[in-house]
C-alpha atoms as a PDB file:
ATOM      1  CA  UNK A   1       5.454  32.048 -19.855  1.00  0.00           C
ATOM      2  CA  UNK A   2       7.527  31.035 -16.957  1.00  0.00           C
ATOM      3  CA  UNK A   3       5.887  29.534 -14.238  1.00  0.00           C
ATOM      4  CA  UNK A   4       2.753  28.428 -15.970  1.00  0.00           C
ATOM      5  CA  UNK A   5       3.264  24.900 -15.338  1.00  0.00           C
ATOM      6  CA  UNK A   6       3.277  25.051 -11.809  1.00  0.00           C
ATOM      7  CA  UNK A   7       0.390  26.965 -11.639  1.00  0.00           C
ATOM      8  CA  UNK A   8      -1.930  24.848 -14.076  1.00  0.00           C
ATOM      9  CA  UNK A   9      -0.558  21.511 -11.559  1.00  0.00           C
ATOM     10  CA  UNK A  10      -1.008  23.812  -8.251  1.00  0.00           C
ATOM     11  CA  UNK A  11      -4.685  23.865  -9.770  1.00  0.00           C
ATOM     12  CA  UNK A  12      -4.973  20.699 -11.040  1.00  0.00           C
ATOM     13  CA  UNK A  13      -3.951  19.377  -7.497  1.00  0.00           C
ATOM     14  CA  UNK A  14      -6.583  21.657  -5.623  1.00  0.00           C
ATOM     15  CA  UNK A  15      -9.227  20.606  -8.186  1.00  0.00           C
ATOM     16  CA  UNK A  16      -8.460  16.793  -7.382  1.00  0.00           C
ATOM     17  CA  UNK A  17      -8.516  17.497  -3.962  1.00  0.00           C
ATOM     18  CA  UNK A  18     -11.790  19.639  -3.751  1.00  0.00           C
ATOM     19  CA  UNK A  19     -13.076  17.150  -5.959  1.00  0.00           C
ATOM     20  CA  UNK A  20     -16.338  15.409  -4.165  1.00  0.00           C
ATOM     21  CA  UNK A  21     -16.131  12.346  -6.184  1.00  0.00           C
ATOM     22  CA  UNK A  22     -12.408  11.957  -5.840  1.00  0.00           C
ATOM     23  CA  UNK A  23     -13.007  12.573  -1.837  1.00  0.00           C
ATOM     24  CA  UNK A  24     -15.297   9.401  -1.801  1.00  0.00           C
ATOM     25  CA  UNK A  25     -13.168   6.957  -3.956  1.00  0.00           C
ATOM     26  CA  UNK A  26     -10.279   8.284  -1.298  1.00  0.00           C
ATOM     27  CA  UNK A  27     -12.590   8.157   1.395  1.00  0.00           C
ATOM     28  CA  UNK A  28     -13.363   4.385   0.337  1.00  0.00           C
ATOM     29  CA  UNK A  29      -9.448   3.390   0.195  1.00  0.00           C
ATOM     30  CA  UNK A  30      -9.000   4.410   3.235  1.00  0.00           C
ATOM     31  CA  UNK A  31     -12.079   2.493   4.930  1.00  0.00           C
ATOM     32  CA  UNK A  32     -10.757  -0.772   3.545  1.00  0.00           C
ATOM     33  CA  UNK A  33      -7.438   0.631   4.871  1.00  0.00           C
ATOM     34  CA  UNK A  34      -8.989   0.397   8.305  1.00  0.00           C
ATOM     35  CA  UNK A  35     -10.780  -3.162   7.600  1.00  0.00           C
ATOM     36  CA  UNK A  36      -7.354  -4.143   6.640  1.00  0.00           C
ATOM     37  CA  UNK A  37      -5.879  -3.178   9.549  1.00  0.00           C
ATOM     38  CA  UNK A  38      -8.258  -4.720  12.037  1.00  0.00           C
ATOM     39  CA  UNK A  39      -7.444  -7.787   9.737  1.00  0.00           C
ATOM     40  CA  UNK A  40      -3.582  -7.602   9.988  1.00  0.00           C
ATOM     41  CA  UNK A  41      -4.116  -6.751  13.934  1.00  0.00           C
ATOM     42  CA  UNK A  42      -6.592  -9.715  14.332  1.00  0.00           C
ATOM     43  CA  UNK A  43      -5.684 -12.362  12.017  1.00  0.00           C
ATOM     44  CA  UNK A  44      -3.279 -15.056  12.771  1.00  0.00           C
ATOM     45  CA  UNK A  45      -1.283 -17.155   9.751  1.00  0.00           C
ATOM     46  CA  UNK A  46       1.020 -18.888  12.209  1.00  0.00           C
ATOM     47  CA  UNK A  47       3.598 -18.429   9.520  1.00  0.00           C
ATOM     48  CA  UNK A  48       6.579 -17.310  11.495  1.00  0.00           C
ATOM     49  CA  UNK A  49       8.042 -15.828   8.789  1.00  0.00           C
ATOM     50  CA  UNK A  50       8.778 -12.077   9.080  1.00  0.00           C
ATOM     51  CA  UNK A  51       6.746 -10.057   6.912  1.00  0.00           C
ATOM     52  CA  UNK A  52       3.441 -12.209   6.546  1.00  0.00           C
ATOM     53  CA  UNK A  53       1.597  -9.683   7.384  1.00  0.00           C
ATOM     54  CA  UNK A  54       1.762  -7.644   4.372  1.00  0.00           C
ATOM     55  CA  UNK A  55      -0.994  -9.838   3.138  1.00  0.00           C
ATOM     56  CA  UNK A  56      -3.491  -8.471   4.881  1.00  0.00           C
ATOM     57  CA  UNK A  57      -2.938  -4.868   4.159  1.00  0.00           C
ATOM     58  CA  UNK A  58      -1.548  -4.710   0.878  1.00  0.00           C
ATOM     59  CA  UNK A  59      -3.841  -6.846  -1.317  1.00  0.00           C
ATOM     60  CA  UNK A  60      -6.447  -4.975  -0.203  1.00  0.00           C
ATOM     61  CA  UNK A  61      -5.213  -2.005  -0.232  1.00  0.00           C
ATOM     62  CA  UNK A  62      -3.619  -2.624  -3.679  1.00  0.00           C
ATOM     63  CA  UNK A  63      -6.703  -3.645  -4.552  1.00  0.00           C
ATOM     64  CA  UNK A  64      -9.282  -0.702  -3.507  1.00  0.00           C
ATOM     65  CA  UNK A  65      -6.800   1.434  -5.055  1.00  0.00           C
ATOM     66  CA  UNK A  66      -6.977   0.337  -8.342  1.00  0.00           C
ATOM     67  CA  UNK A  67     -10.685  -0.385  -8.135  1.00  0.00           C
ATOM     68  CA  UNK A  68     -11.672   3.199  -6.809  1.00  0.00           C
ATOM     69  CA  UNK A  69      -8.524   4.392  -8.816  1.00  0.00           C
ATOM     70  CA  UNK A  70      -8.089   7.414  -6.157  1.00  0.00           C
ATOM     71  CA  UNK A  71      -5.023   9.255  -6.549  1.00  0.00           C
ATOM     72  CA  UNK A  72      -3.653   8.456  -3.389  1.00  0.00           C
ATOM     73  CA  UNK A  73      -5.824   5.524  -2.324  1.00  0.00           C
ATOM     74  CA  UNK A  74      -3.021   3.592  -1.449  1.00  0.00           C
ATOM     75  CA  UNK A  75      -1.048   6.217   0.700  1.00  0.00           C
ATOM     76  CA  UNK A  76      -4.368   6.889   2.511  1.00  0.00           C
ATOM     77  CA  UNK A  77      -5.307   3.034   2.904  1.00  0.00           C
ATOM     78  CA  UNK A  78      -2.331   2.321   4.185  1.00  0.00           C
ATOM     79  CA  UNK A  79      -2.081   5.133   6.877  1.00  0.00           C
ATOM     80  CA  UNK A  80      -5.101   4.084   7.693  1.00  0.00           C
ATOM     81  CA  UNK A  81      -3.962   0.609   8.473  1.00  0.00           C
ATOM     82  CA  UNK A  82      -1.145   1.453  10.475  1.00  0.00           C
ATOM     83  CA  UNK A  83      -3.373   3.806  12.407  1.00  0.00           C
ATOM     84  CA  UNK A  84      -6.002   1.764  13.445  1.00  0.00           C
ATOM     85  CA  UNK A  85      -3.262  -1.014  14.461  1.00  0.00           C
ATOM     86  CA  UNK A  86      -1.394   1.642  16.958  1.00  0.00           C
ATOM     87  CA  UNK A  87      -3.494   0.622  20.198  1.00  0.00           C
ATOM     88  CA  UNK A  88      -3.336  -3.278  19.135  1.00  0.00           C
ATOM     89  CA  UNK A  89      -0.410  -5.878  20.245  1.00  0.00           C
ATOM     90  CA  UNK A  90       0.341  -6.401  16.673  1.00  0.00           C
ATOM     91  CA  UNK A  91       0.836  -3.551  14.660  1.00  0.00           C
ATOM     92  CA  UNK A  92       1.508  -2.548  11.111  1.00  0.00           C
ATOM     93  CA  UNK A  93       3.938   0.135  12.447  1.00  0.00           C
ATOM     94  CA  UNK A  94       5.758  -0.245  15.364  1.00  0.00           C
ATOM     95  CA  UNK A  95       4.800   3.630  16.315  1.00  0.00           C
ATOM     96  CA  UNK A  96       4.147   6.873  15.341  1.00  0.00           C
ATOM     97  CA  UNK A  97       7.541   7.561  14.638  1.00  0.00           C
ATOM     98  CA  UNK A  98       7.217   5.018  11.401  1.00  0.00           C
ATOM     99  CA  UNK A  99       4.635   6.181  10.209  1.00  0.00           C
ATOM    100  CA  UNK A 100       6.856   7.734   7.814  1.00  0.00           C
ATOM    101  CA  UNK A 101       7.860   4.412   6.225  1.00  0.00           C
ATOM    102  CA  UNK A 102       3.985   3.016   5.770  1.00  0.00           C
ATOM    103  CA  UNK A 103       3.417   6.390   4.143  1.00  0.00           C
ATOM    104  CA  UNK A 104       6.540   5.851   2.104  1.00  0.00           C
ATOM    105  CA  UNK A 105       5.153   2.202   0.841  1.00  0.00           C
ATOM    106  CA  UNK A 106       1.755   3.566   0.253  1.00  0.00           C
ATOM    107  CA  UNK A 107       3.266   6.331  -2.167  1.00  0.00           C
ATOM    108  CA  UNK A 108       5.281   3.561  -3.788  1.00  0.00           C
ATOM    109  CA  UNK A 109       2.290   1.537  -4.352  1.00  0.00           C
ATOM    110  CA  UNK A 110       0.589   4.207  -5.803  1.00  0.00           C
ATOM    111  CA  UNK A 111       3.105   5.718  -8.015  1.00  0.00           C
ATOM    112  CA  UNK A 112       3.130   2.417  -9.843  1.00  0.00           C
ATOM    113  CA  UNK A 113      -0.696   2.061 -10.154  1.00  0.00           C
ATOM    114  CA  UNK A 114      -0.536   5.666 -11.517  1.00  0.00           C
ATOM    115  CA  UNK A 115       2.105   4.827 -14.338  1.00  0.00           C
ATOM    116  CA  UNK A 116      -0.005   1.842 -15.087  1.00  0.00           C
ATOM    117  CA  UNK A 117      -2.879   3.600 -15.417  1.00  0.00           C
ATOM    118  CA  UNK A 118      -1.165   7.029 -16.980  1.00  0.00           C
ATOM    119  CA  UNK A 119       0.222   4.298 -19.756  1.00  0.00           C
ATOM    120  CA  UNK A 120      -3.445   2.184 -20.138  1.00  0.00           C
ATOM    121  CA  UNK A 121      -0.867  -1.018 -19.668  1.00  0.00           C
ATOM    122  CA  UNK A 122      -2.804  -3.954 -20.267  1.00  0.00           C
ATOM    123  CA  UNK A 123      -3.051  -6.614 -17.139  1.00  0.00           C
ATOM    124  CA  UNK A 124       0.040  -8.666 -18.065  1.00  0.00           C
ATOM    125  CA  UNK A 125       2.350  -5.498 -17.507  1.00  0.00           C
ATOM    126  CA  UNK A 126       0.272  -3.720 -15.183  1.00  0.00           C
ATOM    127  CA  UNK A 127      -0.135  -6.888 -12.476  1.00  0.00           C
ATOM    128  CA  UNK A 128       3.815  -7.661 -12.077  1.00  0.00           C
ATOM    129  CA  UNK A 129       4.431  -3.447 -12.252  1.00  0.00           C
ATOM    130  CA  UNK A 130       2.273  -3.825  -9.439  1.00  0.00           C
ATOM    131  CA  UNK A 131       3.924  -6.472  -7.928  1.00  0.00           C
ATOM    132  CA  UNK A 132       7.267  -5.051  -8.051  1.00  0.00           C
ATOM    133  CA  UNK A 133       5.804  -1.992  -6.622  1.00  0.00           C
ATOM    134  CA  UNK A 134       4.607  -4.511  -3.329  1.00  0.00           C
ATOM    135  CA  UNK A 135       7.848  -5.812  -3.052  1.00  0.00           C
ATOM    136  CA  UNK A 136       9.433  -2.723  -3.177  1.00  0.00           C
ATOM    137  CA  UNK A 137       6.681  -1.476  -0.460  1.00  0.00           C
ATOM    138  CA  UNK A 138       7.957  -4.843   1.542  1.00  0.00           C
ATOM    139  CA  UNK A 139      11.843  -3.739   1.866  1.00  0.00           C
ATOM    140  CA  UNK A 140      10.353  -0.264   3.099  1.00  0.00           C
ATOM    141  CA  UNK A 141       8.433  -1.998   6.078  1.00  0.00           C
ATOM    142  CA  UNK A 142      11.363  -4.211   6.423  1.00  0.00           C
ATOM    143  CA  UNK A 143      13.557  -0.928   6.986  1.00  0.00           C
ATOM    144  CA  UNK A 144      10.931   0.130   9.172  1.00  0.00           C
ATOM    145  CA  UNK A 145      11.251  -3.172  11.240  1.00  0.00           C
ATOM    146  CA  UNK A 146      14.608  -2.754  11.501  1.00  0.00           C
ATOM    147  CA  UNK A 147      14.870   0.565  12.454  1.00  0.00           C
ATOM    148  CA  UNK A 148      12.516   0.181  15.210  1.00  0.00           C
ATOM    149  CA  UNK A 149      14.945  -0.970  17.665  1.00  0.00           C
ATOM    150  CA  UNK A 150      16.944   1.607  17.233  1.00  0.00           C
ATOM    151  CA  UNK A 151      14.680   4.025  17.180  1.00  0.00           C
ATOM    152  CA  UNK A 152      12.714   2.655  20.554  1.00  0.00           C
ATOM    153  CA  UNK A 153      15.109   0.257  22.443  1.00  0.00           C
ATOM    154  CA  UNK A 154      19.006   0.451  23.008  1.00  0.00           C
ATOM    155  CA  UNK A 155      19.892  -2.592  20.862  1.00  0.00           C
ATOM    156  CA  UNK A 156      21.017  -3.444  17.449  1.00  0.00           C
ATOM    157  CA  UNK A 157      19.204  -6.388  15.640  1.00  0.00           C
ATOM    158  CA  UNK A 158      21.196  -9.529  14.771  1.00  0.00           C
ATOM    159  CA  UNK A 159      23.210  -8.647  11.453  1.00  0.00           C
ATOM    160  CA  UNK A 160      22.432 -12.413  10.672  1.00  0.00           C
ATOM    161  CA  UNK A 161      18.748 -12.047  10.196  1.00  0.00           C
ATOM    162  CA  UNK A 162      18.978  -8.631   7.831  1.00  0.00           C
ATOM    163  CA  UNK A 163      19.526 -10.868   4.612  1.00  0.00           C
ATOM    164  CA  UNK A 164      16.613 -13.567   5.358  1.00  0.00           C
ATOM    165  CA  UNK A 165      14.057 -10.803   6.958  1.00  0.00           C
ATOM    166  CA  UNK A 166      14.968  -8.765   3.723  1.00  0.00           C
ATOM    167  CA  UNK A 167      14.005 -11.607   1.421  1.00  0.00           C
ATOM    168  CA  UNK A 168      11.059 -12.281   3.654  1.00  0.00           C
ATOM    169  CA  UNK A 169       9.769  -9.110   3.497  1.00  0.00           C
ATOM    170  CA  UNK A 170      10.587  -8.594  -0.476  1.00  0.00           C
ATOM    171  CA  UNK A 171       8.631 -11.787  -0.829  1.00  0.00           C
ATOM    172  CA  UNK A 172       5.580 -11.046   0.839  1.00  0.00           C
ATOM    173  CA  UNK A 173       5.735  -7.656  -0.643  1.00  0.00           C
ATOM    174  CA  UNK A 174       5.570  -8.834  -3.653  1.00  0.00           C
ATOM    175  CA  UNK A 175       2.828 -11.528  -3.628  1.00  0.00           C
ATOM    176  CA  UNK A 176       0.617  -8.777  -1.667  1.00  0.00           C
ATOM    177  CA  UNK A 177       0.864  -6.451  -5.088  1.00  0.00           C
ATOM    178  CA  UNK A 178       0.734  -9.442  -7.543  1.00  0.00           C
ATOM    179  CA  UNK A 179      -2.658 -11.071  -5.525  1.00  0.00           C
ATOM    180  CA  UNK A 180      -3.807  -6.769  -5.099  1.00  0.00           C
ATOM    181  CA  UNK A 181      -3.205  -6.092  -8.826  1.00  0.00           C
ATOM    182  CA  UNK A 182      -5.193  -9.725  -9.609  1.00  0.00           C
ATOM    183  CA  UNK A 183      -7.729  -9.210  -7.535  1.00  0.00           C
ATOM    184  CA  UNK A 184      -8.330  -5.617  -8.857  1.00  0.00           C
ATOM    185  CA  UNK A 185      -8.506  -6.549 -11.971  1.00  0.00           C
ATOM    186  CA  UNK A 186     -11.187  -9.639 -11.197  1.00  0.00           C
ATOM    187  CA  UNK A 187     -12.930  -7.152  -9.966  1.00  0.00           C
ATOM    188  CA  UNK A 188     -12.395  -5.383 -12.822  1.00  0.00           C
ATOM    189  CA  UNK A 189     -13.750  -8.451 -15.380  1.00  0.00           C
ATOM    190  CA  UNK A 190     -16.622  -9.284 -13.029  1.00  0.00           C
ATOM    191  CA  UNK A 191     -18.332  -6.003 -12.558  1.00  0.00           C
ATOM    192  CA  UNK A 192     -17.365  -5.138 -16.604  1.00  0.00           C
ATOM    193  CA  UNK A 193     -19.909  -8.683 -17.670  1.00  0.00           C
ATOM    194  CA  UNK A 194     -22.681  -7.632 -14.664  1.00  0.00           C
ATOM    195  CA  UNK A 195     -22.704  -4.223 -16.525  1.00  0.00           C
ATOM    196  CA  UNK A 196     -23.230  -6.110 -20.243  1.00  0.00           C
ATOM    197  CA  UNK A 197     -25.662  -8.840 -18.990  1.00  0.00           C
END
């Protein structure tokens, strides 16, 4: 019967999100999406390498995600990082107006935690599908950062910083998803031996 399949995922999608457990994992990703944004906002590295921050949003984020394993944790922690970062001097997005591209590296995040976990992948592919998934999140914030002049100021950013800001960002990105991914699943080993003890 035609059309069946949308309907079943049109209801599978209103069950997940009517879901009251679901709600709270979700609910949970995106508190530690706010603690990781008063952590990016307040936190200094003195790295002064573009992209740094990423540390302090994605691994946790990564890492409640995959934890709470909430369809969308990531998406929703990471929303929640920008937003909470808007009123601040530094900020995870430089505005409203790119809040489209956190969104976009929270869905890419997530997608990959939801192939790992659709697949049961064991750590050692999981962790680095993770990681590529952070560094792919990284070139999306570094788009963002470079779109923000053009989208807020009248001037065009130095075409000689693009490549190192790019491999900057792609770094960061994806150490934040490999050190999210690691830390999930510590989390993972720890709480599975305080359950057999």
């Amino acid at each position: 019967m035609r059309g069946s399949l949308s309907i079943e995922s049109a209801r599978s999608l209103r069950s997940r999100l009517l879901d009251g457990e679901a709600l709270a994992r979700l609910a949970v990703c995106g508190a530690v999406g706010v603690l990781a944004g008063l952590l990016a906002a307040h936190a200094r590295l003195h790295v002064g390498l573009p992209g740094h921050r990423l540390l302090f949003w994605i691994i946790p984020v990564v890492a409640a995600r995959l934890t709470f394993r909430s369809w969308a944790g990531a998406t929703v922690g990471s929303l929640a990082a920008a937003l909470v970062t808007m009123t601040g001097e530094v900020r995870v997005a430089a505005g409203l107006v790119q809040l489209p591209f956190v969104a976009l590296a929270g869905i890419a995040l997530d997608v990959a935690v939801r192939q790992a976990e659709r697949r049961r992948l064991a750590a050692r592919w999981s962790i680095p599908l993770v990681g590529l998934a952070g560094l792919g999140a990284g070139l999306v914030m570094c788009a963002e950062r470079l779109a923000a002049p053009l989208l807020q100021v009248h001037g065009l950013p130095g075409l000689s910083v693009i490549p190192a800001r790019l491999l900057s960002y792609a770094f960061f990105g994806l150490v934040s998803g490999l050190a999210g991914a690691v830390l999930a699943h510590a989390i993972s080993l720890c709480s599975g031996r305080s359950k057999s003890s």
